[in-house]
C-alpha atoms as a PDB file:
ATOM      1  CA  UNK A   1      -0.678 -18.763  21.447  1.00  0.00           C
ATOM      2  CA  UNK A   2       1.910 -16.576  20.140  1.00  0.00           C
ATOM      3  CA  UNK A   3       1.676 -13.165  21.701  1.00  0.00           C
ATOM      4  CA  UNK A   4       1.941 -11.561  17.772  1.00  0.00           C
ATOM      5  CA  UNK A   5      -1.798 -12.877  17.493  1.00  0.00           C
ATOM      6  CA  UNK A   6      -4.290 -11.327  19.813  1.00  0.00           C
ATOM      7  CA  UNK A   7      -8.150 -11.530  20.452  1.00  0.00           C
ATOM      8  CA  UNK A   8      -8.849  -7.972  21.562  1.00  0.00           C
ATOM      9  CA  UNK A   9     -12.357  -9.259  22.776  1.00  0.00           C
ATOM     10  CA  UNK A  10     -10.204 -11.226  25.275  1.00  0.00           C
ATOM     11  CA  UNK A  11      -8.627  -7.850  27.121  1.00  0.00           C
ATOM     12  CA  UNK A  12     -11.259  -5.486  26.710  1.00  0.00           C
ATOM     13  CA  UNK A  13     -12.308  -4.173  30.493  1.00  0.00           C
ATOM     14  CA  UNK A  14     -14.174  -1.114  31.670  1.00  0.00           C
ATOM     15  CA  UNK A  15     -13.793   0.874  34.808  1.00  0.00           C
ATOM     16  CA  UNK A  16     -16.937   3.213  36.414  1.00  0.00           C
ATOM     17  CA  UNK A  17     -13.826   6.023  37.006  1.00  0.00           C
ATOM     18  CA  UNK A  18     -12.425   6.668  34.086  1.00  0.00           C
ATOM     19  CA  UNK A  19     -11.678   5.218  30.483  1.00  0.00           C
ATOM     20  CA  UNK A  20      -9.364   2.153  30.617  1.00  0.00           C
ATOM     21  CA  UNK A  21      -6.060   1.519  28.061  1.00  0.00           C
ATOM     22  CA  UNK A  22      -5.452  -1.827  27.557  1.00  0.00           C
ATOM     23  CA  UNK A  23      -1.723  -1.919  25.481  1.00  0.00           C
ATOM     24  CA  UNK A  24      -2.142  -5.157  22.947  1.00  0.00           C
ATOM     25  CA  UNK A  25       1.881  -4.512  21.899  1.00  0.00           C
ATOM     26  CA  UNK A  26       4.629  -1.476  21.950  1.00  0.00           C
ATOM     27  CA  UNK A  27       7.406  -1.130  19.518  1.00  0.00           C
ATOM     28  CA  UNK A  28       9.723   1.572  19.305  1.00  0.00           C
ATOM     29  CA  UNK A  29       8.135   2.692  16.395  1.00  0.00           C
ATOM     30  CA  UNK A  30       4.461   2.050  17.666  1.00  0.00           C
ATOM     31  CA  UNK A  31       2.060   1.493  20.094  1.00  0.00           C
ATOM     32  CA  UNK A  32      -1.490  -0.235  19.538  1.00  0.00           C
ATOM     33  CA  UNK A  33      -3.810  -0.471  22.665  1.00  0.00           C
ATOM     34  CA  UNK A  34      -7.767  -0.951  23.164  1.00  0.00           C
ATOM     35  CA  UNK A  35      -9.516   2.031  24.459  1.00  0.00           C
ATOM     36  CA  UNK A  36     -12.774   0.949  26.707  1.00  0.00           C
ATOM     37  CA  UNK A  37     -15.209   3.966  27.428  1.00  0.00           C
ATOM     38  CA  UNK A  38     -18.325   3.844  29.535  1.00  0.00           C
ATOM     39  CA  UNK A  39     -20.998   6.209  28.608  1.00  0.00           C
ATOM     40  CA  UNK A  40     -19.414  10.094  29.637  1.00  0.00           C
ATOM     41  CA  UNK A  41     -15.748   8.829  29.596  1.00  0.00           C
ATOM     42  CA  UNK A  42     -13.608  10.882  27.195  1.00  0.00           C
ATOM     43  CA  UNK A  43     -10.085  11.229  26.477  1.00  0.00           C
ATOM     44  CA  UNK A  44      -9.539  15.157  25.963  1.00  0.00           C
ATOM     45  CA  UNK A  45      -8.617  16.838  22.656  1.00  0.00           C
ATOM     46  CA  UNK A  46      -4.383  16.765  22.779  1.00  0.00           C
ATOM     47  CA  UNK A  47      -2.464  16.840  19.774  1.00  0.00           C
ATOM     48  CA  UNK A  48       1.430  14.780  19.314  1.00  0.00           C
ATOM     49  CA  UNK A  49       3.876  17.463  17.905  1.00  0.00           C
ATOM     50  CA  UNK A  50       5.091  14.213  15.857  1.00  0.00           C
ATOM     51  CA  UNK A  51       3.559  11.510  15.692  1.00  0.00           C
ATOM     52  CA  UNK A  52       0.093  10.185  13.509  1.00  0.00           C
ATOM     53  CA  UNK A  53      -2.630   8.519  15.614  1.00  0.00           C
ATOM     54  CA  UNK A  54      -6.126   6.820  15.109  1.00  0.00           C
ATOM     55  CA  UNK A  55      -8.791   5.485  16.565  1.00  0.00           C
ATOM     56  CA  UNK A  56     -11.050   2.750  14.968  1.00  0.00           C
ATOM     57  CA  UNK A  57     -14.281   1.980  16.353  1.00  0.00           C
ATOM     58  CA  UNK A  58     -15.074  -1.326  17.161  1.00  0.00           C
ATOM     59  CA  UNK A  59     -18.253  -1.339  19.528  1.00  0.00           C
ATOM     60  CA  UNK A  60     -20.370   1.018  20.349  1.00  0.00           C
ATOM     61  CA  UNK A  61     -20.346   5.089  19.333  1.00  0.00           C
ATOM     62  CA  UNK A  62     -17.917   7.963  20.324  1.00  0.00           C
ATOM     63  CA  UNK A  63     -17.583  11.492  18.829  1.00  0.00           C
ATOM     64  CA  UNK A  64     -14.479  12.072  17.500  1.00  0.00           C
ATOM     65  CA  UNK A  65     -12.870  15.469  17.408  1.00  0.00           C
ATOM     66  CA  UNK A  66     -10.068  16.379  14.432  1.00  0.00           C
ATOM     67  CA  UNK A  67      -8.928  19.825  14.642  1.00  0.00           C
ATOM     68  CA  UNK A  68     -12.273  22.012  14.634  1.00  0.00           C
ATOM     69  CA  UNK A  69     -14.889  19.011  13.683  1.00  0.00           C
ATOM     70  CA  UNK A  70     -16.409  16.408  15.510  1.00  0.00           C
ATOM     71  CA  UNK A  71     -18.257  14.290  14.498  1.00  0.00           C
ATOM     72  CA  UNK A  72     -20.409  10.669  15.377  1.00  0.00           C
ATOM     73  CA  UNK A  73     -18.372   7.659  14.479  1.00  0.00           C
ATOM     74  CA  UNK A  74     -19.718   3.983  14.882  1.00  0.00           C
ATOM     75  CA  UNK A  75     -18.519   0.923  14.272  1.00  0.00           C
ATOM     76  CA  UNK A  76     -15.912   0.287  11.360  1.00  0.00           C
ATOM     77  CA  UNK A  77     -15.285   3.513  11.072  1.00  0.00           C
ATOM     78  CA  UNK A  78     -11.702   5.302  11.434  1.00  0.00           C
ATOM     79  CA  UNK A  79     -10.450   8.893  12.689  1.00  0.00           C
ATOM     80  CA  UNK A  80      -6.620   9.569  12.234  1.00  0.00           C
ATOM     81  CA  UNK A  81      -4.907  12.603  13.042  1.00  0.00           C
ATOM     82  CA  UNK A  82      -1.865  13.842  11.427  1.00  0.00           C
ATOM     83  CA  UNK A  83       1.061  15.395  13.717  1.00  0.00           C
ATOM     84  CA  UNK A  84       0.094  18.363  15.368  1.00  0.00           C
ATOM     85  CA  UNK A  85      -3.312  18.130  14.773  1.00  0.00           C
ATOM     86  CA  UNK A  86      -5.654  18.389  17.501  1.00  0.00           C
ATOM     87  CA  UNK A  87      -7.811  15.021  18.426  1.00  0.00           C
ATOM     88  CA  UNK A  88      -9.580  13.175  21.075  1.00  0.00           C
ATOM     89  CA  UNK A  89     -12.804  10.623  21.901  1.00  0.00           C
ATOM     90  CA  UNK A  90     -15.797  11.224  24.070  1.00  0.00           C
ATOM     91  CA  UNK A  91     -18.787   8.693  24.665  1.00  0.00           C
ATOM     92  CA  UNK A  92     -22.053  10.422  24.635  1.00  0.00           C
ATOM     93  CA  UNK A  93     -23.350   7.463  23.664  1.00  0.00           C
ATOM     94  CA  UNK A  94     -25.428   5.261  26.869  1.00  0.00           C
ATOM     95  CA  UNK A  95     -23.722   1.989  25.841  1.00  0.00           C
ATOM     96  CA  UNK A  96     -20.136   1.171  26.243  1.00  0.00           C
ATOM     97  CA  UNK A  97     -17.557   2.020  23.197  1.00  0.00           C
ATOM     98  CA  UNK A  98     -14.296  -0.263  22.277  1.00  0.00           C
ATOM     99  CA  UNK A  99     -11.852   1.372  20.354  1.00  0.00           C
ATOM    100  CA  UNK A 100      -8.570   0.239  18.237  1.00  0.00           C
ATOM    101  CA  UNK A 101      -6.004   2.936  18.881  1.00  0.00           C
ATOM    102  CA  UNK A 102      -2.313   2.938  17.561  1.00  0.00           C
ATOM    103  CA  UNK A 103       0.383   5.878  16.821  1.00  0.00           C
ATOM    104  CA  UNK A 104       3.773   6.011  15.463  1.00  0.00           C
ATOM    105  CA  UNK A 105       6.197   6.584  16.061  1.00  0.00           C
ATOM    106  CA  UNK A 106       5.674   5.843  19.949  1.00  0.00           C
ATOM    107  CA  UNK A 107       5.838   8.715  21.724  1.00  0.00           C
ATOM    108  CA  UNK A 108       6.374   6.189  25.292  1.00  0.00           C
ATOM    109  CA  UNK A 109      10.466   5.449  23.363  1.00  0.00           C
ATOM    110  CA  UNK A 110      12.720   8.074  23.267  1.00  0.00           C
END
């Protein structure tokens, strides 16, 4: 299998300590990665001076933060932040979360 065609239920994993980034592919003008979240696991509010981010839910429930909202996203739903704006993921959920997560351009290039 070409790695341009990827089964993200293939790489998803989960760790007790803290949230776990799996990177599916990096370009220097993005990244995409799976974010795996047991219930309590967040990744903090930060904001990219220049670069646009999302995060599409695939399992489970998170609350998404955007600036001053947050809000309850499940399934099929998407969050994107523009640059500069403050964003970030918590599970307050009790089951586990799986989240698509890509920005551009990647910040990880210079």
């Amino acid at each position: 299998m070409s790695m341009s065609f990827v089964d993200t239920r293939t790489v998803v994993r989960f760790a007790a300590d803290k949230m776990q980034k799996v990177n599916l592919f990096e370009t220097a003008h993005m990244f995409c990665d799976v974010y795996c979240l047991e219930p309590g696991q967040a990744q903090k509010t930060h904001a990219h001076a220049d670069a646009t981010k999302f995060y599409y839910v695939i399992e489970g429930r998170v609350r998404a933060t955007l600036g001053s909202e947050t809000r309850e996203v499940g399934p099929g739903e998407l969050v994107w932040s523009s640059p500069g704006e403050p964003h970030g993921v918590e599970n307050a959920s009790q089951e586990r979360a799986v989240l698509l997560v890509a920005m551009g351009p990647n910040p990880n290039i210079k």
